[in-house]
C-alpha atoms as a PDB file:
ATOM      1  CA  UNK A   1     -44.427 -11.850   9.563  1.00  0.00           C
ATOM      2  CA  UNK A   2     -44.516  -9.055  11.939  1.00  0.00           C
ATOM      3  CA  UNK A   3     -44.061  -5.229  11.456  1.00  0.00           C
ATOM      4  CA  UNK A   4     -40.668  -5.096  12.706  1.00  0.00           C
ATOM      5  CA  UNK A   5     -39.600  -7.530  10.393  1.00  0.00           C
ATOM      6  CA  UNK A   6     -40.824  -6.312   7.267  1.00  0.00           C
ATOM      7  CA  UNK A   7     -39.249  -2.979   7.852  1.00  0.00           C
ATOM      8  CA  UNK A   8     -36.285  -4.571   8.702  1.00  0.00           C
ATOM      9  CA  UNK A   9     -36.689  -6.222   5.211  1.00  0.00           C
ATOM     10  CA  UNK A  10     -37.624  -2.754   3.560  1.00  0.00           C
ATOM     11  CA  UNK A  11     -34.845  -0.937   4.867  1.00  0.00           C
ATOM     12  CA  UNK A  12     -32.294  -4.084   3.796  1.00  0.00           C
ATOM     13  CA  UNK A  13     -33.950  -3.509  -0.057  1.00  0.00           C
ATOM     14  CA  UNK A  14     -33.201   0.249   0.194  1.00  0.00           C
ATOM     15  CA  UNK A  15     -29.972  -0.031   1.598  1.00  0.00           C
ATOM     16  CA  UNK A  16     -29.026  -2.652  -1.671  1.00  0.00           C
ATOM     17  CA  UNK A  17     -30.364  -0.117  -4.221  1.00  0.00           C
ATOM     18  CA  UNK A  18     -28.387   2.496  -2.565  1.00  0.00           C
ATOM     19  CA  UNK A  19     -25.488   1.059  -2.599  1.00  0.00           C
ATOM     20  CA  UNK A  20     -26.090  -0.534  -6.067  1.00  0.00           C
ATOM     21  CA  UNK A  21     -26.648   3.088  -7.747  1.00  0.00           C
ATOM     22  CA  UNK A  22     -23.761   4.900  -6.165  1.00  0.00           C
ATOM     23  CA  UNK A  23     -21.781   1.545  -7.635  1.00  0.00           C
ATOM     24  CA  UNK A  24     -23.030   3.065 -10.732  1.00  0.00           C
ATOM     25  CA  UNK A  25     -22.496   6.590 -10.150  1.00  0.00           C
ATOM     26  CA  UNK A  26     -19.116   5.811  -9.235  1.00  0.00           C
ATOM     27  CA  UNK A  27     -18.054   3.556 -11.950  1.00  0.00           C
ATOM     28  CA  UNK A  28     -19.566   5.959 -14.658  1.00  0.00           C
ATOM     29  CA  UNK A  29     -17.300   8.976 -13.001  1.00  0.00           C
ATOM     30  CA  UNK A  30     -14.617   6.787 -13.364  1.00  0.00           C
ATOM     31  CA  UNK A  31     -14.727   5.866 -16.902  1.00  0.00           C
ATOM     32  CA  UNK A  32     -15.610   9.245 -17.588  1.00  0.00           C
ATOM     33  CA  UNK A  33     -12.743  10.263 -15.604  1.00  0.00           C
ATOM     34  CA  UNK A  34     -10.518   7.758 -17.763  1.00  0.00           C
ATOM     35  CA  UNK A  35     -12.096   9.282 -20.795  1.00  0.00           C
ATOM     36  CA  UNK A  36     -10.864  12.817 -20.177  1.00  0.00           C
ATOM     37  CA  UNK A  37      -7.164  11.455 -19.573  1.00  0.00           C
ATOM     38  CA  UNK A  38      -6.726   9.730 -22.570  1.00  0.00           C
ATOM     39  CA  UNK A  39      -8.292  12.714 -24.657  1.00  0.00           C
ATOM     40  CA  UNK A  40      -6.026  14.865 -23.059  1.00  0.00           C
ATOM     41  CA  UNK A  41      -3.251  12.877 -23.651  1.00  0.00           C
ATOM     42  CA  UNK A  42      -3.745  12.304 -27.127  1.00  0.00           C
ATOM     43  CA  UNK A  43      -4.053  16.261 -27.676  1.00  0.00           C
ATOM     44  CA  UNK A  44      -0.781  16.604 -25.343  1.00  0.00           C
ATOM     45  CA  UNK A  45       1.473  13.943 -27.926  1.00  0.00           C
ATOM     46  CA  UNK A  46      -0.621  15.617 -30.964  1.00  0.00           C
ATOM     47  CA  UNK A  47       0.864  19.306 -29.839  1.00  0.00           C
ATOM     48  CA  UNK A  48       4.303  18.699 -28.767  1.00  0.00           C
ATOM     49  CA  UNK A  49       7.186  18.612 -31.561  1.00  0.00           C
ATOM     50  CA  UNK A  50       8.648  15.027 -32.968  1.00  0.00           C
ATOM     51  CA  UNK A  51      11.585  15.200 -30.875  1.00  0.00           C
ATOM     52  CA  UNK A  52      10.286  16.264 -27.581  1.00  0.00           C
ATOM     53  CA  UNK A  53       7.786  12.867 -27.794  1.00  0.00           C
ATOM     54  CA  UNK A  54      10.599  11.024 -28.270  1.00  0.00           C
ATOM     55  CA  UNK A  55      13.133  12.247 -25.599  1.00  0.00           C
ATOM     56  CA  UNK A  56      10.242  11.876 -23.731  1.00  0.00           C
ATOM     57  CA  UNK A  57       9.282   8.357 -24.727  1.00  0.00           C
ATOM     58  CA  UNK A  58      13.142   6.971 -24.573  1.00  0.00           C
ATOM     59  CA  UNK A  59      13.600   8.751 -20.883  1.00  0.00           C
ATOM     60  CA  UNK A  60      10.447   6.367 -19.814  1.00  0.00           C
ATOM     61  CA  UNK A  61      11.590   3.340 -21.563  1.00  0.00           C
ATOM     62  CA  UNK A  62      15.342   3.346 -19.918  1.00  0.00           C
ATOM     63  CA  UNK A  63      16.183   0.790 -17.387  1.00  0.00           C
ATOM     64  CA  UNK A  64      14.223  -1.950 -19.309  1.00  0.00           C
ATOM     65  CA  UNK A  65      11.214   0.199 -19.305  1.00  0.00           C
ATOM     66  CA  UNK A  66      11.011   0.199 -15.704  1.00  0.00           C
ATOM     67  CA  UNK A  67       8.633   3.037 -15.566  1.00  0.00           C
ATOM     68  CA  UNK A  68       6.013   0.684 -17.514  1.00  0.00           C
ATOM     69  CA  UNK A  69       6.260  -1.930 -14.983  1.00  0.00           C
ATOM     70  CA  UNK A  70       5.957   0.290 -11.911  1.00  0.00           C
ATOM     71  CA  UNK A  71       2.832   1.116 -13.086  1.00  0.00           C
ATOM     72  CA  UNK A  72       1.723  -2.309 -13.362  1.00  0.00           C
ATOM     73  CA  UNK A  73       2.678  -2.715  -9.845  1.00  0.00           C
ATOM     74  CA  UNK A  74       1.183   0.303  -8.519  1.00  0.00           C
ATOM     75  CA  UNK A  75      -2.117  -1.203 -10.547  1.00  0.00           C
ATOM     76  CA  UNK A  76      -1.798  -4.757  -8.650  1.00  0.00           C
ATOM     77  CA  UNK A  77      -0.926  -3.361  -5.560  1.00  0.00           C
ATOM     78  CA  UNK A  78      -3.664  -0.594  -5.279  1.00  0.00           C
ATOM     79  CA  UNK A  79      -6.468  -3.477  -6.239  1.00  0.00           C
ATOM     80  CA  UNK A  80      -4.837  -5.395  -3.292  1.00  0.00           C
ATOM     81  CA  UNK A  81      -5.092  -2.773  -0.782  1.00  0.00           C
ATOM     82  CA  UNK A  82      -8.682  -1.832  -1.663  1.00  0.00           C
ATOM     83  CA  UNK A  83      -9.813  -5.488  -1.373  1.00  0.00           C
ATOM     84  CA  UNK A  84      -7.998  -6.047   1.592  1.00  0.00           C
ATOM     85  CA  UNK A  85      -7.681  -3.118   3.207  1.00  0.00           C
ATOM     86  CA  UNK A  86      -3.699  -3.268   3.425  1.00  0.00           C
ATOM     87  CA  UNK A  87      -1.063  -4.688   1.841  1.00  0.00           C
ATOM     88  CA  UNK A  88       0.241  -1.789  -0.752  1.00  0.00           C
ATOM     89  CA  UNK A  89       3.763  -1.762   0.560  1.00  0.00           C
ATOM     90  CA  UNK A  90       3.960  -5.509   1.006  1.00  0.00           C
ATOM     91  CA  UNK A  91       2.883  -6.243  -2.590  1.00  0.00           C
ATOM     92  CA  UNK A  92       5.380  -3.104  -3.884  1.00  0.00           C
ATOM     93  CA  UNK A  93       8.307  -4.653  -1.928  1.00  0.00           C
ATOM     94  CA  UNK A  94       7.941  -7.980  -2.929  1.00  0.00           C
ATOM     95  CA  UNK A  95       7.605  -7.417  -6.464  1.00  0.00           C
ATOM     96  CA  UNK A  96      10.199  -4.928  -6.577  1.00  0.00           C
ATOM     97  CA  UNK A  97      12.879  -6.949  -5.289  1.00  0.00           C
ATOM     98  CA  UNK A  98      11.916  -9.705  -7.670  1.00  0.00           C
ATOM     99  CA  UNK A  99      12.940  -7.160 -10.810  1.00  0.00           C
ATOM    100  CA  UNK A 100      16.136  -6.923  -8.605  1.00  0.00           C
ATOM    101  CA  UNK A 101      15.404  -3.526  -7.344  1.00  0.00           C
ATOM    102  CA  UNK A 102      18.117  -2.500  -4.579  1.00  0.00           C
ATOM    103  CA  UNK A 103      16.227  -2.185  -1.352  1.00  0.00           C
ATOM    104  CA  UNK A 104      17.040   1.405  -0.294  1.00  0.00           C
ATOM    105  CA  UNK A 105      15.444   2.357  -3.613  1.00  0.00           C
ATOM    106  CA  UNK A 106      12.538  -0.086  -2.824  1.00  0.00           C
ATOM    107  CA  UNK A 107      11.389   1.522   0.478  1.00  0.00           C
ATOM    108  CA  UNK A 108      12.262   5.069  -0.689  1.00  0.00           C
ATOM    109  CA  UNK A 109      10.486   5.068  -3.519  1.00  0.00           C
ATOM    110  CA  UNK A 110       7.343   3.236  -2.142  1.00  0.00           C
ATOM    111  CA  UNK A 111       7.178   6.060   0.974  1.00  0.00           C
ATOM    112  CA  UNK A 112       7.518   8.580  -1.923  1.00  0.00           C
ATOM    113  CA  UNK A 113       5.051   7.269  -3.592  1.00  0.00           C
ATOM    114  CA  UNK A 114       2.431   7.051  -0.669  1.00  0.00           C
ATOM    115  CA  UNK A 115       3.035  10.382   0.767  1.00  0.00           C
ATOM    116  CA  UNK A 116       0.612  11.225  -1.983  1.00  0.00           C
ATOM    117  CA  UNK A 117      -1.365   8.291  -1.738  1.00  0.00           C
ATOM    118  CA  UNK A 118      -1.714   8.476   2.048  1.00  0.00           C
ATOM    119  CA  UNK A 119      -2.358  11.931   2.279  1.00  0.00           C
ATOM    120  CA  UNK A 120      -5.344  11.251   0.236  1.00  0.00           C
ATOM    121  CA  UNK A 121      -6.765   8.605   1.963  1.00  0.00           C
ATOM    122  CA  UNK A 122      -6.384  10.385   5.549  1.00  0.00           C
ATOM    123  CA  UNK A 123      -8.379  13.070   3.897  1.00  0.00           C
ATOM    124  CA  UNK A 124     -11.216  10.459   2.973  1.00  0.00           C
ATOM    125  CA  UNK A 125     -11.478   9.498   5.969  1.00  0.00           C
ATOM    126  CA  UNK A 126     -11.597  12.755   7.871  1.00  0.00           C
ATOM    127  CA  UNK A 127     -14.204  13.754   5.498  1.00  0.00           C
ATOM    128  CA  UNK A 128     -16.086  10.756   6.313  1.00  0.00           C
ATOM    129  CA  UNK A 129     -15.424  11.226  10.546  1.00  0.00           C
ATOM    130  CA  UNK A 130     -13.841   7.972   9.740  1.00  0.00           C
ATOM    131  CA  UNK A 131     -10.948   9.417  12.642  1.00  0.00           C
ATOM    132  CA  UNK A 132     -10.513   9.323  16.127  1.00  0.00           C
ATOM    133  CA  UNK A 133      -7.280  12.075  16.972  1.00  0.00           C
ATOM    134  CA  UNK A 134      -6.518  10.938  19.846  1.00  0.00           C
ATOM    135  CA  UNK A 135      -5.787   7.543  18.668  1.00  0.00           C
ATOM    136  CA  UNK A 136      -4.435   9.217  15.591  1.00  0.00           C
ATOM    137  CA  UNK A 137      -1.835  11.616  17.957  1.00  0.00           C
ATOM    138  CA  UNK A 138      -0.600   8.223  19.996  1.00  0.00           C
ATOM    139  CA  UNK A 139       0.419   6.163  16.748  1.00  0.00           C
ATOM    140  CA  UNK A 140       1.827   9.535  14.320  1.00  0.00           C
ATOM    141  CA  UNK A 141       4.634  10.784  16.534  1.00  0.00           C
ATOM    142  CA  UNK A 142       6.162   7.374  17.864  1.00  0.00           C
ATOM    143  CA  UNK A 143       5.453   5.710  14.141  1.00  0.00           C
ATOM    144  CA  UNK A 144       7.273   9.073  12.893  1.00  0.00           C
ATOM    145  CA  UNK A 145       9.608   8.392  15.161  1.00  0.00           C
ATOM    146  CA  UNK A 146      10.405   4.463  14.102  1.00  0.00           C
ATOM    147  CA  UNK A 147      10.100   4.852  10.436  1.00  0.00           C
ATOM    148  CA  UNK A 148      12.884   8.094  10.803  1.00  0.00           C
ATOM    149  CA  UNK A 149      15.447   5.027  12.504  1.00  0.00           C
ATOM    150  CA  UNK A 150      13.993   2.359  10.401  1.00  0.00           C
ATOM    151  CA  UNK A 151      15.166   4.653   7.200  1.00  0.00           C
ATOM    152  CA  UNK A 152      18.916   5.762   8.856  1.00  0.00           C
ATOM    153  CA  UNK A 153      19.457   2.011   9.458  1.00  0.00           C
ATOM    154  CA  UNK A 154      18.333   1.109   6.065  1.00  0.00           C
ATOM    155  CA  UNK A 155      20.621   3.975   4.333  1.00  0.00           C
ATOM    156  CA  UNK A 156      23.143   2.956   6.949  1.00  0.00           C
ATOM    157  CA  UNK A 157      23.251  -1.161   6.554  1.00  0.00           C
ATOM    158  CA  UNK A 158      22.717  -0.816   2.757  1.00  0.00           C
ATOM    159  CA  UNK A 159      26.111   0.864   1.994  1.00  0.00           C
ATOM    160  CA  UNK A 160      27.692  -1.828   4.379  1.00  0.00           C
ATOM    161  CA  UNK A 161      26.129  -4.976   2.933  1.00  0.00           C
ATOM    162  CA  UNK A 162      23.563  -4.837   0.295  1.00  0.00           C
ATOM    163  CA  UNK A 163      23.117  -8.051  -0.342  1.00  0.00           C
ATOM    164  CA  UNK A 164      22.141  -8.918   3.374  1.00  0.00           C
ATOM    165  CA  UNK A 165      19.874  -6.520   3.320  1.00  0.00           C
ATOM    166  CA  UNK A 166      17.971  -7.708   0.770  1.00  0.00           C
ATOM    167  CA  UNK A 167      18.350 -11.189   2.180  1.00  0.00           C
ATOM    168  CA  UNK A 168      16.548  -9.926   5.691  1.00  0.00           C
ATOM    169  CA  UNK A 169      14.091  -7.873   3.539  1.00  0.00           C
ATOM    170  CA  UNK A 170      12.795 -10.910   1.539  1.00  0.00           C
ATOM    171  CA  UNK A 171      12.842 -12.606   4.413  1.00  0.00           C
ATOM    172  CA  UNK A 172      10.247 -10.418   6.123  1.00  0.00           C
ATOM    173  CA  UNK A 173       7.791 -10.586   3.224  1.00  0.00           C
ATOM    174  CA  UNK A 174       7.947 -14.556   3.461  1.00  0.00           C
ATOM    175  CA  UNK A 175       6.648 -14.069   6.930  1.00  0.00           C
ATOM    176  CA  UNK A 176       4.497 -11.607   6.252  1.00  0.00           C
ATOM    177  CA  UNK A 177       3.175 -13.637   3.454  1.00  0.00           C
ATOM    178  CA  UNK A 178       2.852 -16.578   5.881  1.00  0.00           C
ATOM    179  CA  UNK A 179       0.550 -14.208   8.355  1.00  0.00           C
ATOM    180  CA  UNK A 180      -1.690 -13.408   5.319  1.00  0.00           C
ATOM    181  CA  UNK A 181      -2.336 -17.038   4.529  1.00  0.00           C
ATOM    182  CA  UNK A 182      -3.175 -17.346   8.366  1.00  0.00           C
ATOM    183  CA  UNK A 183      -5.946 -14.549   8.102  1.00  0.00           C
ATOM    184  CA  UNK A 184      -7.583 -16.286   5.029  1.00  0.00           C
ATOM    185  CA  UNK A 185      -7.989 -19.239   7.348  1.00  0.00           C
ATOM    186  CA  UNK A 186      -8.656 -17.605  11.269  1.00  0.00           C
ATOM    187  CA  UNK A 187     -12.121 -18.805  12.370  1.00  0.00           C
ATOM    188  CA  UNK A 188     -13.847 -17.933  15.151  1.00  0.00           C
ATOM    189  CA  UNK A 189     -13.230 -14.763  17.432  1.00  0.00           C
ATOM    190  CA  UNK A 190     -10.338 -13.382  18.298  1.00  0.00           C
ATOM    191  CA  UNK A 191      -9.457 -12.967  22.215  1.00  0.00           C
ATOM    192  CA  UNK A 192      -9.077  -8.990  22.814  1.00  0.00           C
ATOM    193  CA  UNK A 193      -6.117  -8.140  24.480  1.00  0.00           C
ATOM    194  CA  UNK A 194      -4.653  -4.633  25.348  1.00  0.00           C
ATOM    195  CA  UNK A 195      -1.369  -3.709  23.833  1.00  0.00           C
ATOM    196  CA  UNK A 196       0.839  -0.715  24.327  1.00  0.00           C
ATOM    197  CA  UNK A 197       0.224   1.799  20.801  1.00  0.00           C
ATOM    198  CA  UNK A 198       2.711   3.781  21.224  1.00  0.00           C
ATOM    199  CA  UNK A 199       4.981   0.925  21.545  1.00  0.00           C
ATOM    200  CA  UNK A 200       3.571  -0.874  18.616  1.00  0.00           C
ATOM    201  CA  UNK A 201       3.554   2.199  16.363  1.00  0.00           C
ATOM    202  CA  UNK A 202       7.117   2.978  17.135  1.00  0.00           C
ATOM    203  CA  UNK A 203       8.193  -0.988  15.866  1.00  0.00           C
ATOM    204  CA  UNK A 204       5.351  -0.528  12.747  1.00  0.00           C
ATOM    205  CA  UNK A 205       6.925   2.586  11.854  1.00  0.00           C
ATOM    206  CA  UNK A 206      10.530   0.964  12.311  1.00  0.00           C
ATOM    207  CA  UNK A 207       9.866  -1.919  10.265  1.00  0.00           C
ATOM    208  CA  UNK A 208       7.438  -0.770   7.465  1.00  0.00           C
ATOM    209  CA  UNK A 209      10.281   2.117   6.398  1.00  0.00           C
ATOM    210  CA  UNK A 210      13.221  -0.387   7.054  1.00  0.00           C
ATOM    211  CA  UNK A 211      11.024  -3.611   5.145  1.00  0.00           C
ATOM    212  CA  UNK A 212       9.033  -1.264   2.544  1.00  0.00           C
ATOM    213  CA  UNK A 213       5.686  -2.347   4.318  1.00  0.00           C
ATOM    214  CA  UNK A 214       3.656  -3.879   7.186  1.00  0.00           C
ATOM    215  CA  UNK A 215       2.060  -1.075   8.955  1.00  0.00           C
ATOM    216  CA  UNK A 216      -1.239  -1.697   8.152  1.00  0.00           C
ATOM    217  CA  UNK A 217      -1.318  -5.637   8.994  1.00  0.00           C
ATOM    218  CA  UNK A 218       0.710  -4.656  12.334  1.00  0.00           C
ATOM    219  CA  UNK A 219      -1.270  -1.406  12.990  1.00  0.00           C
ATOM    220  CA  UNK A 220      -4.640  -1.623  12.049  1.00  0.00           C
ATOM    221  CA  UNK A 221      -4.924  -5.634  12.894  1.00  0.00           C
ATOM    222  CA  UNK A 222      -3.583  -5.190  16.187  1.00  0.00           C
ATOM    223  CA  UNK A 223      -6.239  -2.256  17.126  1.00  0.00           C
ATOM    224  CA  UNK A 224      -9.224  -4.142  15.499  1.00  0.00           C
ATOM    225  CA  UNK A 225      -7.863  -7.199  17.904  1.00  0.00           C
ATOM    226  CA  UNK A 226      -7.880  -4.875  20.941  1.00  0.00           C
ATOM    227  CA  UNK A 227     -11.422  -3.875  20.307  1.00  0.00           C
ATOM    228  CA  UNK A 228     -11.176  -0.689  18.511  1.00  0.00           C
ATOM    229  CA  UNK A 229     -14.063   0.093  16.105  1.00  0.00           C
ATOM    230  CA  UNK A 230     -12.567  -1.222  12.577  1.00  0.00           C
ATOM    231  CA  UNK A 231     -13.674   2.274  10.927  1.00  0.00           C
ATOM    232  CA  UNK A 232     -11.524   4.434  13.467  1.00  0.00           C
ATOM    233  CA  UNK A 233      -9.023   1.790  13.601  1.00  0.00           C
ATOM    234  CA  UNK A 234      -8.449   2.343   9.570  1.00  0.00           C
ATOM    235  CA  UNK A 235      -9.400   5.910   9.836  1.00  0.00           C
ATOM    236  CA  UNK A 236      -6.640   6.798  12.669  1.00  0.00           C
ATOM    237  CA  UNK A 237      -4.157   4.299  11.046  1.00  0.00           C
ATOM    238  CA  UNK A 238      -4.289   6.160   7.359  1.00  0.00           C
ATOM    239  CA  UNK A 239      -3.888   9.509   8.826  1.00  0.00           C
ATOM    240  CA  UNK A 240      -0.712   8.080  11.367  1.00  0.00           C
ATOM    241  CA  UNK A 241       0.901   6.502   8.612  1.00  0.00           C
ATOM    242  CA  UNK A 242       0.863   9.358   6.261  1.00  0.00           C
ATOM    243  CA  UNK A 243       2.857  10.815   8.969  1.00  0.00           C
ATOM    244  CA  UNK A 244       5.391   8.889   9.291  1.00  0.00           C
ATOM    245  CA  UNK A 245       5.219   7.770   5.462  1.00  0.00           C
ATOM    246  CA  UNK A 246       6.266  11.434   4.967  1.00  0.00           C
ATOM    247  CA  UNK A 247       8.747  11.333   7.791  1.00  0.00           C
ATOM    248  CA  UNK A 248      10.434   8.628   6.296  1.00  0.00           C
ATOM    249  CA  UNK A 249      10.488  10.178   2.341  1.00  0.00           C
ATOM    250  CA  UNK A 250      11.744  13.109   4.225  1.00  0.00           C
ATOM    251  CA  UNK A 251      14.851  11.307   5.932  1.00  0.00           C
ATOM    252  CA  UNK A 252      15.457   9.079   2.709  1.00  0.00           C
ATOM    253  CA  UNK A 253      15.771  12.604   0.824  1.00  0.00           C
ATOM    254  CA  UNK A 254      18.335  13.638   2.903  1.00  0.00           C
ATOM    255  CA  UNK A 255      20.180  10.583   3.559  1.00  0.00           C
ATOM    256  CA  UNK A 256      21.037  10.090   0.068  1.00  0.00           C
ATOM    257  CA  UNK A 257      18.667   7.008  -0.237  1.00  0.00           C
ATOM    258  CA  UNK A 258      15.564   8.668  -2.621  1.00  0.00           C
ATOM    259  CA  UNK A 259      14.120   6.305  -4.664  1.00  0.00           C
ATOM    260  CA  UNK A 260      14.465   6.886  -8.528  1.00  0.00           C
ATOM    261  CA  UNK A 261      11.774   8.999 -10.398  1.00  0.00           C
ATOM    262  CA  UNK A 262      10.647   6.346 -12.766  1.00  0.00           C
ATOM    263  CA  UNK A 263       9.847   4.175  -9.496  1.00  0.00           C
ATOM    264  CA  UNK A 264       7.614   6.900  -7.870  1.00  0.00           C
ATOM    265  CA  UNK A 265       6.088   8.158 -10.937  1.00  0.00           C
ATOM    266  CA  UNK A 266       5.013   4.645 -12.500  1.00  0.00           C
ATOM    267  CA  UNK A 267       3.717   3.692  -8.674  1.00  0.00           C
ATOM    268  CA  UNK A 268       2.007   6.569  -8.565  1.00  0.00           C
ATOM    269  CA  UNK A 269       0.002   6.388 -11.753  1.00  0.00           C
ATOM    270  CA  UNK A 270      -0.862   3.072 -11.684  1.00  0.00           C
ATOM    271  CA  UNK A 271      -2.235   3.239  -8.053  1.00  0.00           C
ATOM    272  CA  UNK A 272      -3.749   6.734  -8.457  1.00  0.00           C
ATOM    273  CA  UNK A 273      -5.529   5.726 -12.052  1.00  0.00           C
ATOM    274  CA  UNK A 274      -6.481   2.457 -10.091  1.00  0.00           C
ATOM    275  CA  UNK A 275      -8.025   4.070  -6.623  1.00  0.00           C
ATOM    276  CA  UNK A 276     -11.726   4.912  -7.906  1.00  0.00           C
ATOM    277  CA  UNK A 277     -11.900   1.303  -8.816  1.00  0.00           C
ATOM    278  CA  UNK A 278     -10.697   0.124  -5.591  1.00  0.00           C
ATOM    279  CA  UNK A 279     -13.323   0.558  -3.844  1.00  0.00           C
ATOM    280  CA  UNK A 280     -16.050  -0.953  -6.217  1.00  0.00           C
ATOM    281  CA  UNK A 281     -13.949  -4.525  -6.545  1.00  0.00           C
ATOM    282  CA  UNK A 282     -13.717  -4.544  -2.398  1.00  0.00           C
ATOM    283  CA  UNK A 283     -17.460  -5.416  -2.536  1.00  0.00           C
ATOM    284  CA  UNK A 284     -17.152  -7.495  -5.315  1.00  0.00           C
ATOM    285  CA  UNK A 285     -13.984  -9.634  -4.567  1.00  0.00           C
ATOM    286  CA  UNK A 286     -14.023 -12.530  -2.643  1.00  0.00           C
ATOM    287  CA  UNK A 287     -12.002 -11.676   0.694  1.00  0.00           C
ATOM    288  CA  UNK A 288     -10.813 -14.945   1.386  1.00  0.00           C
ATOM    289  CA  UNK A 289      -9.353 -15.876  -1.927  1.00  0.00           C
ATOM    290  CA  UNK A 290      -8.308 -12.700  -2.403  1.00  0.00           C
ATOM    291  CA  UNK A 291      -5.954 -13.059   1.286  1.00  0.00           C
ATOM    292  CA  UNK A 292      -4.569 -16.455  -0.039  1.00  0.00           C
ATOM    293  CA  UNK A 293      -4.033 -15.502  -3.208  1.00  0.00           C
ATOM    294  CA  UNK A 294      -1.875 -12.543  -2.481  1.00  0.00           C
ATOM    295  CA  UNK A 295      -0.122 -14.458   0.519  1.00  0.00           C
ATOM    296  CA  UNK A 296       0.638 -17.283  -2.184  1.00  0.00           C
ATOM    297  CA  UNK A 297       2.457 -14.729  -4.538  1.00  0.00           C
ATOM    298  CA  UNK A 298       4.511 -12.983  -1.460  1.00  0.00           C
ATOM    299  CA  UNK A 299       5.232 -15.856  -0.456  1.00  0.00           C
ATOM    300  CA  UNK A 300       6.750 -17.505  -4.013  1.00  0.00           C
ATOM    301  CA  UNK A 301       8.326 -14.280  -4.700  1.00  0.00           C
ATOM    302  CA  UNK A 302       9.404 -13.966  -1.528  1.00  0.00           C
ATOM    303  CA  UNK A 303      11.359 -17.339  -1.822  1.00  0.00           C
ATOM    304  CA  UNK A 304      12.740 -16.653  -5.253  1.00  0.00           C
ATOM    305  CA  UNK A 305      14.175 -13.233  -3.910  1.00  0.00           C
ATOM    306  CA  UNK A 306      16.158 -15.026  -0.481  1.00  0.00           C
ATOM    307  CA  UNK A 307      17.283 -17.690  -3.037  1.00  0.00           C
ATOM    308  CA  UNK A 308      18.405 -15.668  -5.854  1.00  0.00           C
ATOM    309  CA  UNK A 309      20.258 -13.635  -2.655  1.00  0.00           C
ATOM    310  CA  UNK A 310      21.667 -17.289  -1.714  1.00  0.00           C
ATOM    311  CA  UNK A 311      23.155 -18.029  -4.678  1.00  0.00           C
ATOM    312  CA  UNK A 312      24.725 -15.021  -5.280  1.00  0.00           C
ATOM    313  CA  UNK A 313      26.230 -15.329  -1.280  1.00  0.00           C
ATOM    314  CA  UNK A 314      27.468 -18.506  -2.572  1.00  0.00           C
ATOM    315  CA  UNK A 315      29.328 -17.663  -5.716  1.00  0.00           C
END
């Protein structure tokens, strides 16, 4: 065994006990974390008077506790997207319209939701030189651009024909359900081949506020395929799509369309109680199953959505 080798070796060794003691570090800041929240919680419902906690407590449990569910969404969704790398909005969409969620509250309140999210994660990056702005600057304005029509024809063809809508919506998520169970299975390389990003961003940003997802399988897929280093191709991507995440919130404000506080608040807690753990199950999940197990449940909810839609066309 020559020198070169056995440093090679050495190095490998430290490399695994780094990473294996910032796993550590990490996990005990976030039970520590989880600690301080439920202390501070239990002082908060100690403090406040009898009938406060309960005005409280009944405002979250209206709509058959829908503010409890959203957070196990948010939960399932966030552990998704920090396996996988995407599929927040997909996951959110598809399980939303299952609990018969009306789709202009779907998309608005998952863009509400991840203006917060986003915004965090496209300052993780930067932190991390994880960004390349120029690549960032050619997919923000054009995917701002797209996800400002995608909402206005959302808010437009929802008070038109509802039910449509959510027939073409849960259509989309079968497909894109479909194109997950492809990745789990893709062997070999992929030929690179240049595509046009602003272009591309403009349709992403169309159809992820219109559908309630599928910029980051579009996006960051298609600039990993073109050759783009994957780090700047997530990096850029986060930072673009809190753009036009925020562009889109923004429009569904105005239009009339925002989506329901319960929906953004329970999203919001489960993914943001949910993010420090993210990051620990992506080395620890297995990628593959992980890709056909999520494309299996978009795919089944997907189909009980466009037939629930069916037989309500048909009666």
């Amino acid at each position: 065994m020559n020198k070169k080798t056995i440093d090679d070796a050495n190095n490998k060794n430290i490399s695994v006990a780094l990473s294996k003691s910032l796993q550590k570090n990490e996990l005990r800041t976030f039970w520590i974390a989880i600690g301080i929240v439920t202390i501070s919680v239990a002082f908060f419902i100690f403090l406040i008077p009898t009938e406060t906690f309960e005005t409280i407590k009944n405002a979250l449990a209206a709509e058959n506790h829908i503010f409890y569910w959203m957070i196990l969404v948010g939960i399932g969704a966030e552990i998704v997207a920090g396996s996988m790398g995407m599929g927040y909005g997909v996951i959110c969409t598809t399980l939303l319209l299952l609990l018969n969620i009306p789709p202009i509250s779907v998309s608005a309140s998952i863009h509400s939701a991840e203006t917060f999210t986003s915004a965090a994660g496209a300052m993780s990056h930067y932190k991390y030189g994880n960004i390349n702005m120029k690549l960032s600057k050619a997919l923000s304005i054009p995917g701002a651009i797209g996800a400002i029509v995608g909402a206005v024809a959302l808010i437009a063809l929802h008070h038109k024909s509802p039910v449509f809508i959510k027939l073409i919506i849960s259509a989309y998520t079968f497909y894109l359900g479909v194109k997950i169970m492809q990745n789990a299975f893709k062997q070999g390389v992929i030929e690179k081949k240049q595509t046009n990003i602003p272009v591309i961003a403009l349709i992403g940003g169309f159809i992820d506020s219109f559908g309630g997802g599928g910029w980051g399988p579009l996006i960051t897929g298609t600039l990993i395929k073109n050759g783009e280093t994957p780090r700047y191709a997530i990096g850029s991507s986060s930072l673009a799509k809190f753009v036009l995440t925020f562009a889109s919130a923004f429009t569904f404000l105005v239009g009339g369309g925002f989506g329901q506080w319960r929906l953004v608040a329970g999203l919001l807690i489960g993914g943001v109680a949910t993010a420090p753990l993210s990051a620990l199950l992506t080395t620890r999940l297995p990628t593959k199953k992980m890709f056909v197990i999520v494309g299996i449940v978009v795919i089944v909810c997907s189909l009980i959505s466009i037939s629930r839609v069916i037989l309500k066309m048909l009666s």
